[in-house]
C-alpha atoms as a PDB file:
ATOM      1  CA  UNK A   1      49.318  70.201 105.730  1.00  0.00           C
ATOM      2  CA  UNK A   2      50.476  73.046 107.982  1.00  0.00           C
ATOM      3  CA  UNK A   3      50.154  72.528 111.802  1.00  0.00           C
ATOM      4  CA  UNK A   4      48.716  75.721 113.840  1.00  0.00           C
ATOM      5  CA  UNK A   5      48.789  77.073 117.188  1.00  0.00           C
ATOM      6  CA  UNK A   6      47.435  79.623 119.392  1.00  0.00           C
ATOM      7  CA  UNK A   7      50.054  82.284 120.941  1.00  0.00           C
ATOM      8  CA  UNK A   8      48.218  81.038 124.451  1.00  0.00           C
ATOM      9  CA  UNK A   9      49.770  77.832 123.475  1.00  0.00           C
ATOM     10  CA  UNK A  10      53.304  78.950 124.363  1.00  0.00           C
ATOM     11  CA  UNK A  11      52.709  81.444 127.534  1.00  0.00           C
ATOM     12  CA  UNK A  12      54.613  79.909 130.056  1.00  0.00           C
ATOM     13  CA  UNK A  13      56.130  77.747 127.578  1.00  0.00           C
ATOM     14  CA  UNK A  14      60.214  76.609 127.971  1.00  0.00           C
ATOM     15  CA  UNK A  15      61.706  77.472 124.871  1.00  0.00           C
ATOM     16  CA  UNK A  16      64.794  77.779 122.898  1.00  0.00           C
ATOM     17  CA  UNK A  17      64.517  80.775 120.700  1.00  0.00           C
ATOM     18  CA  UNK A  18      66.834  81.059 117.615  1.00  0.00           C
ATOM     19  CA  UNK A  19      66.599  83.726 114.512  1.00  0.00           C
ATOM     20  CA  UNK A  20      67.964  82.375 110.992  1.00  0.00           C
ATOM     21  CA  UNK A  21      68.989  85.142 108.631  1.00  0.00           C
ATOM     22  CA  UNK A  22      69.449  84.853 104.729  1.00  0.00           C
ATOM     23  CA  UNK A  23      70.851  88.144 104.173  1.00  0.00           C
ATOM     24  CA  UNK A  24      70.310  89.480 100.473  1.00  0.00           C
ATOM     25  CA  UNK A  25      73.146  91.253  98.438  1.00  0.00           C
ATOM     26  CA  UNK A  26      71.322  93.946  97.219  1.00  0.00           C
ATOM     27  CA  UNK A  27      68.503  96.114  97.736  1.00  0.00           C
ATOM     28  CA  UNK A  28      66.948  96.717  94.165  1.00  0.00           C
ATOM     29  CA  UNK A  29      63.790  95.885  92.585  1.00  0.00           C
ATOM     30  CA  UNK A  30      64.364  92.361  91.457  1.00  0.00           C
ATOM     31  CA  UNK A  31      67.084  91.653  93.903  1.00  0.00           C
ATOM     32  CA  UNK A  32      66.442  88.796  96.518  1.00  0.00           C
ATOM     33  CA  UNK A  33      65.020  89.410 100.189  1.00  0.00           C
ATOM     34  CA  UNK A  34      66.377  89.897 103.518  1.00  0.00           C
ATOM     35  CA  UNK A  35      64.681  86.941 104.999  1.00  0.00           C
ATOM     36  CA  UNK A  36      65.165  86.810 108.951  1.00  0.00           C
ATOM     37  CA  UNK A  37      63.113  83.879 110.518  1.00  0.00           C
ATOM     38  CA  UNK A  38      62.480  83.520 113.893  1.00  0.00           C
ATOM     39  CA  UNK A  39      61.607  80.109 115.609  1.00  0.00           C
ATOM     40  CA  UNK A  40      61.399  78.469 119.334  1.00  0.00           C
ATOM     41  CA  UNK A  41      61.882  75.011 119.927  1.00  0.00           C
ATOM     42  CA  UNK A  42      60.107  73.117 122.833  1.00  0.00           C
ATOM     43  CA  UNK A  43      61.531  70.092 125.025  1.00  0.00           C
ATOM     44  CA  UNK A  44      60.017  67.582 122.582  1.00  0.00           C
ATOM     45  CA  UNK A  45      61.205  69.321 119.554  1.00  0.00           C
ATOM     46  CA  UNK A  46      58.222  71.070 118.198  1.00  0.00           C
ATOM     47  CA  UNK A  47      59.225  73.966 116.629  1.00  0.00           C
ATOM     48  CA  UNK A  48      57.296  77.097 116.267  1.00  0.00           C
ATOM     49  CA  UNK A  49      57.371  79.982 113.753  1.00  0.00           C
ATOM     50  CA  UNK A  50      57.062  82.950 115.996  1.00  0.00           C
ATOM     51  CA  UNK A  51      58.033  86.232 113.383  1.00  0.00           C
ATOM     52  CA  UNK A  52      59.211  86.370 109.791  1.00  0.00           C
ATOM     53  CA  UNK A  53      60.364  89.366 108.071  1.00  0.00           C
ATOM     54  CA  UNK A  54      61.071  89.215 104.672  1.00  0.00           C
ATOM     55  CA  UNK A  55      61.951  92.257 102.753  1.00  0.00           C
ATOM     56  CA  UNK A  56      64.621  94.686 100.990  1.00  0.00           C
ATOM     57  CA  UNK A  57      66.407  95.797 103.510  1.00  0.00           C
ATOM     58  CA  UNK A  58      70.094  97.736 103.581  1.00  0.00           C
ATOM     59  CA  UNK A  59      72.623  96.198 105.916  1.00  0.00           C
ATOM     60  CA  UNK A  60      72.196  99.436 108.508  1.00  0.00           C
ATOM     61  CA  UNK A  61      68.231  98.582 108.619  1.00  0.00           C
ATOM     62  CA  UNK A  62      69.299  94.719 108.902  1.00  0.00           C
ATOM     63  CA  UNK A  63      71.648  95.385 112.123  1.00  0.00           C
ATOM     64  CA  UNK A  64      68.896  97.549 113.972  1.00  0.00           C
ATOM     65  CA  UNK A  65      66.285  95.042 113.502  1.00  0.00           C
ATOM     66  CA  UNK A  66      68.525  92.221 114.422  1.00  0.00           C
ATOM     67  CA  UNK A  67      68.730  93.872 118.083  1.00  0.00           C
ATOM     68  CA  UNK A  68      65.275  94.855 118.088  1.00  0.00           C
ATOM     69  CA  UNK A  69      64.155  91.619 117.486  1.00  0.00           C
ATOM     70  CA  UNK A  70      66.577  90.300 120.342  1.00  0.00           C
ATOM     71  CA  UNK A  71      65.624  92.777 122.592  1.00  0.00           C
ATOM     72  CA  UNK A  72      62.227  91.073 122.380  1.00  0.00           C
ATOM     73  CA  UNK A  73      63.082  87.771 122.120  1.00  0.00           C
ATOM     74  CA  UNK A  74      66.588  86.623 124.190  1.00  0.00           C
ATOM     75  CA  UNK A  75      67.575  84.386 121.521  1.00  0.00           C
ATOM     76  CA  UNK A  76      69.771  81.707 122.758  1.00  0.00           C
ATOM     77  CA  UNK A  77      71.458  81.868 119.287  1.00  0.00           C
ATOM     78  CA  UNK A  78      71.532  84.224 116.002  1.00  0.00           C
ATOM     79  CA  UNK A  79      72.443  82.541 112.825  1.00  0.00           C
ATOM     80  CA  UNK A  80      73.618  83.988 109.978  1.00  0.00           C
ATOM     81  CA  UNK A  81      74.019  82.231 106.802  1.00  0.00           C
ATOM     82  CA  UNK A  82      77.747  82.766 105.626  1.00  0.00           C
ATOM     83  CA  UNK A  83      78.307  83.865 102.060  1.00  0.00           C
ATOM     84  CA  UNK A  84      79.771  86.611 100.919  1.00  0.00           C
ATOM     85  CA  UNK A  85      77.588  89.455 101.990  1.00  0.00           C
ATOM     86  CA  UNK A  86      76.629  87.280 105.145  1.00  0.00           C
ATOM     87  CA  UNK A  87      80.361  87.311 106.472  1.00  0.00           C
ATOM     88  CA  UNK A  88      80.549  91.394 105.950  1.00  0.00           C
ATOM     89  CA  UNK A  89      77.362  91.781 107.715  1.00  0.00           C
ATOM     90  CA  UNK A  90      78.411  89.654 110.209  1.00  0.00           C
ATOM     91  CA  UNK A  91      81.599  91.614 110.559  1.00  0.00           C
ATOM     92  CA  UNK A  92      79.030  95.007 110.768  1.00  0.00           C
ATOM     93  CA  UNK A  93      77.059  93.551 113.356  1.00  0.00           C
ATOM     94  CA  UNK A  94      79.980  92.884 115.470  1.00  0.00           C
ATOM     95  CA  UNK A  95      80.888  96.288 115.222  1.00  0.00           C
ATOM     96  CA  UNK A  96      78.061  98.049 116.206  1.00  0.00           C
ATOM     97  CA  UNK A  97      78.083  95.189 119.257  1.00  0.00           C
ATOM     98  CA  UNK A  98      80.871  97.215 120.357  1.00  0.00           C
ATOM     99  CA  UNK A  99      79.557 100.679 120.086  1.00  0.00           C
ATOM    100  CA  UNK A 100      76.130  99.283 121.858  1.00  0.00           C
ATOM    101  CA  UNK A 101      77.761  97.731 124.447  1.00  0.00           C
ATOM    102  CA  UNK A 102      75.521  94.537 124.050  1.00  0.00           C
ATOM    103  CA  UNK A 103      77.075  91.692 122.546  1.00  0.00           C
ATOM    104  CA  UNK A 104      74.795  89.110 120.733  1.00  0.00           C
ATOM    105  CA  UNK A 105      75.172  85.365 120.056  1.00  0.00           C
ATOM    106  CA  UNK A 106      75.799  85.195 116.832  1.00  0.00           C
ATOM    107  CA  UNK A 107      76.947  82.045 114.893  1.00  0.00           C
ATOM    108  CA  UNK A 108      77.701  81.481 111.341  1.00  0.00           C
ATOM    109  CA  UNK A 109      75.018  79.319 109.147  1.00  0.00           C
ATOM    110  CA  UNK A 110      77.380  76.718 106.746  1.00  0.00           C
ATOM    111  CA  UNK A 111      75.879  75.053 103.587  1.00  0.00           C
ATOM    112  CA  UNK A 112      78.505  72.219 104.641  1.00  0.00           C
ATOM    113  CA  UNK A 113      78.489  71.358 100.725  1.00  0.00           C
ATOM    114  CA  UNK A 114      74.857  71.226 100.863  1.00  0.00           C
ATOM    115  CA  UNK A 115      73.243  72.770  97.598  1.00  0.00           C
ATOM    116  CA  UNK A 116      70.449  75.164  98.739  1.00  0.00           C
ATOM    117  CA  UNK A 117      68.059  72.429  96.989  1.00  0.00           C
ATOM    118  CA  UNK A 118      69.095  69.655  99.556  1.00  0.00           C
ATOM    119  CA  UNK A 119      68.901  72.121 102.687  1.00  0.00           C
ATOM    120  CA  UNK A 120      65.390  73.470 101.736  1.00  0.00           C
ATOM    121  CA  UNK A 121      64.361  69.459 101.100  1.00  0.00           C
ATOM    122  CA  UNK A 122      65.319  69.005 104.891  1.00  0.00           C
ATOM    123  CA  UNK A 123      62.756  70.428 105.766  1.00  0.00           C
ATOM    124  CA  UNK A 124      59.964  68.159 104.522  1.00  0.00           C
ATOM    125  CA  UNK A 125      60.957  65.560 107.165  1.00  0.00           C
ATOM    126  CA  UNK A 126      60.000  67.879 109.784  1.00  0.00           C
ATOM    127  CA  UNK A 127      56.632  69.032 108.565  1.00  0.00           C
ATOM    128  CA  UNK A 128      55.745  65.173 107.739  1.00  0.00           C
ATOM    129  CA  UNK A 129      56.032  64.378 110.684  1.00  0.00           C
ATOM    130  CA  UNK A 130      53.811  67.145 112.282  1.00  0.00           C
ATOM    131  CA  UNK A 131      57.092  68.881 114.534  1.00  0.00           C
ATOM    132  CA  UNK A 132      56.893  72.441 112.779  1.00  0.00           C
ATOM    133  CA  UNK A 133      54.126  74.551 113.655  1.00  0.00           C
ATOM    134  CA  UNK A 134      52.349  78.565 112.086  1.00  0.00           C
ATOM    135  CA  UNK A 135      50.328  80.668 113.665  1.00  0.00           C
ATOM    136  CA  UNK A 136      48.256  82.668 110.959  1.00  0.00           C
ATOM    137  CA  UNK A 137      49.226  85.972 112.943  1.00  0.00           C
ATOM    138  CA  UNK A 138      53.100  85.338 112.580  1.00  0.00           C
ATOM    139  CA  UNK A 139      53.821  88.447 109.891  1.00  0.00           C
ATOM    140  CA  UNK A 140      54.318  86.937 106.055  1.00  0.00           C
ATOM    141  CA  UNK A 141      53.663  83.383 107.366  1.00  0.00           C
ATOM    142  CA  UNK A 142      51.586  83.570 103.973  1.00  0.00           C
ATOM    143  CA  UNK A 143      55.230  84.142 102.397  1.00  0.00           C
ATOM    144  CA  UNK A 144      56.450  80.853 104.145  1.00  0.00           C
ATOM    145  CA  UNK A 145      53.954  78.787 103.407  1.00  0.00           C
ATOM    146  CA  UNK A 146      53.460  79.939  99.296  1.00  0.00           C
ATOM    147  CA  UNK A 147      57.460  78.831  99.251  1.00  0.00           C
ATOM    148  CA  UNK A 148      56.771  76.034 100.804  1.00  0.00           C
ATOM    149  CA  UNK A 149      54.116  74.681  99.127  1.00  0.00           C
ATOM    150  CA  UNK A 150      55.606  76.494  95.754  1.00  0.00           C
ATOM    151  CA  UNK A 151      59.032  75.131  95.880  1.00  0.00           C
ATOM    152  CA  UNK A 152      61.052  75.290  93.387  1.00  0.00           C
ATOM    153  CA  UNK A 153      58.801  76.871  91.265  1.00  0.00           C
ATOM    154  CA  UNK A 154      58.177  79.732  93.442  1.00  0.00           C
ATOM    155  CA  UNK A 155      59.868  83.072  92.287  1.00  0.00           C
ATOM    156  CA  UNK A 156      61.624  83.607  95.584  1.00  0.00           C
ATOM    157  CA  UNK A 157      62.728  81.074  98.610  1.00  0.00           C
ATOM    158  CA  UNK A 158      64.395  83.327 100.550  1.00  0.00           C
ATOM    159  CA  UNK A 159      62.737  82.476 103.676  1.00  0.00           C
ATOM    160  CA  UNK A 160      62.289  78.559 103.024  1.00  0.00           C
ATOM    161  CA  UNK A 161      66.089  79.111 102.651  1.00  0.00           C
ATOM    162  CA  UNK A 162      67.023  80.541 106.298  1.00  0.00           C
ATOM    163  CA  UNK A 163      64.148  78.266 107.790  1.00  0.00           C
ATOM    164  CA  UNK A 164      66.389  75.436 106.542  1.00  0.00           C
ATOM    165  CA  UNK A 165      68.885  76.148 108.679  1.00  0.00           C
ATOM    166  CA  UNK A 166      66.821  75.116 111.674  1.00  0.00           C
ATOM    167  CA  UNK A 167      68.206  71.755 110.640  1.00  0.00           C
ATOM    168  CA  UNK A 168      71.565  72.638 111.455  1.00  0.00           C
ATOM    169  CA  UNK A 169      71.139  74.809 115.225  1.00  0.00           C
ATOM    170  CA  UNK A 170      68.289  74.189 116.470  1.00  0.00           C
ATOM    171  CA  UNK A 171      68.486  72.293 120.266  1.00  0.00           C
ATOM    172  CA  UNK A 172      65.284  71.542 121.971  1.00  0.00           C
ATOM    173  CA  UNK A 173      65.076  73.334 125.612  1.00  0.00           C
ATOM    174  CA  UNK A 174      66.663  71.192 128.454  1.00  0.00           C
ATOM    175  CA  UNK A 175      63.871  70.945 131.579  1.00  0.00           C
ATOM    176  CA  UNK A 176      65.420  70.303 134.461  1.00  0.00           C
ATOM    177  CA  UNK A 177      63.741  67.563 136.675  1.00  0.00           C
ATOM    178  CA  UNK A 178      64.973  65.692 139.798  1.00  0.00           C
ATOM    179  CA  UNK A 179      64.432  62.322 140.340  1.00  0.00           C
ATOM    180  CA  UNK A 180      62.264  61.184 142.648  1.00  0.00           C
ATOM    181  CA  UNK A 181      65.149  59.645 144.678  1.00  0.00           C
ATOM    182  CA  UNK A 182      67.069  62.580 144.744  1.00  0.00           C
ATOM    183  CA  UNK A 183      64.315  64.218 146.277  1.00  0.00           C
ATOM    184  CA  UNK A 184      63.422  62.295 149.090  1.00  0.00           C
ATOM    185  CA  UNK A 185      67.232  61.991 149.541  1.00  0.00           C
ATOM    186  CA  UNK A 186      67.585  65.794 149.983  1.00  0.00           C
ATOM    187  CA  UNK A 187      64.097  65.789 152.128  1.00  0.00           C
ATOM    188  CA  UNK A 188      64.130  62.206 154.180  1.00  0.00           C
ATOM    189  CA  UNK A 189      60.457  61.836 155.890  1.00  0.00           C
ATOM    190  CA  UNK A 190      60.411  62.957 159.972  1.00  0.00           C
ATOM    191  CA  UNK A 191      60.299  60.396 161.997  1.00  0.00           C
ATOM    192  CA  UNK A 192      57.208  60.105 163.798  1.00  0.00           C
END
């Protein structure tokens, strides 16, 4: 059901890198995860799941790893689900932009009156039709695909739930390539 592929598979390869966060409210025992899911997107709209963390996390531990993790991989966009706790965090990320000196592209992630249901659902589309690939040594890629295969009955979705929001940022890589015309325009053949 799951589509693989080989970390050689993307060296070299033009991508569009994006992490979706699901930020939890709370760090106790039974309290949701911290889900932060990290994905590139290729020129024909394959996606790839390159990192997933997925744990208990407080909001200072939440900010470092979000620049960590962009340190490593230049995302051309950082999404951030907004609810309640999302829009503070957001709010403590921009701060400590400031103090760092290193500003981030961070964008808001809107249900748009979507229940959480009908934006994890979204997401079967893509895997039918064989765009959305794992690699078995992306970190709790088990995780992703127990909620996927789990849902709704799994006892957390946390990172099914920022995953969905691939649906809503994600933009395939732009190659640039120059018509053949335009090239023998710019470079006529000599004369001989």
């Amino acid at each position: 059901y799951f589509k693989s592929y080989d970390m050689t598979d993307l060296k070299g390869k033009p991508m569009n890198r994006y992490l979706l966060i699901d930020p939890a409210f709370e760090v106790k025992k039974d309290s949701d995860f911290t889900a932060m899911v990290s994905v590139g997107i290729d020129e024909f709209g394959n996606i790839f799941v390159l990192d997933i963390i997925n744990d208990r996390l407080m909001p200072g531990q939440t900010i470092d790893l979000v620049f960590e993790l962009y340190e490593n991989q230049h995302y051309t966009q950082i999404g951030i689900e907004e609810v309640t706790f999302g829009k503070t965090l957001q709010y403590q990320i921009y701060d400590e932009m400031k103090k760092r000196g290193r500003f981030l592209p961070i964008s808001k992630l809107k249900p748009g009156g979507r229940s959480k249901d009908a934006r994890i659902m979204g997401l079967e589309p893509l895997y039918k039709s064989g765009k959305v690939f794992h690699n078995v040594n992306v970190r709790n890629i088990s995780g992703l695909e127990y909620q996927l295969t789990h849902y709704p009955r799994a006892t957390n979705d946390d990172i099914i739930d920022a995953l969905a929001y691939a649906c809503d940022i994600l933009a395939p890589v732009r190659i640039r390539r120059e018509a053949r015309s335009t090239r023998r325009a710019r470079h006529p053949p000599v004369p001989p």
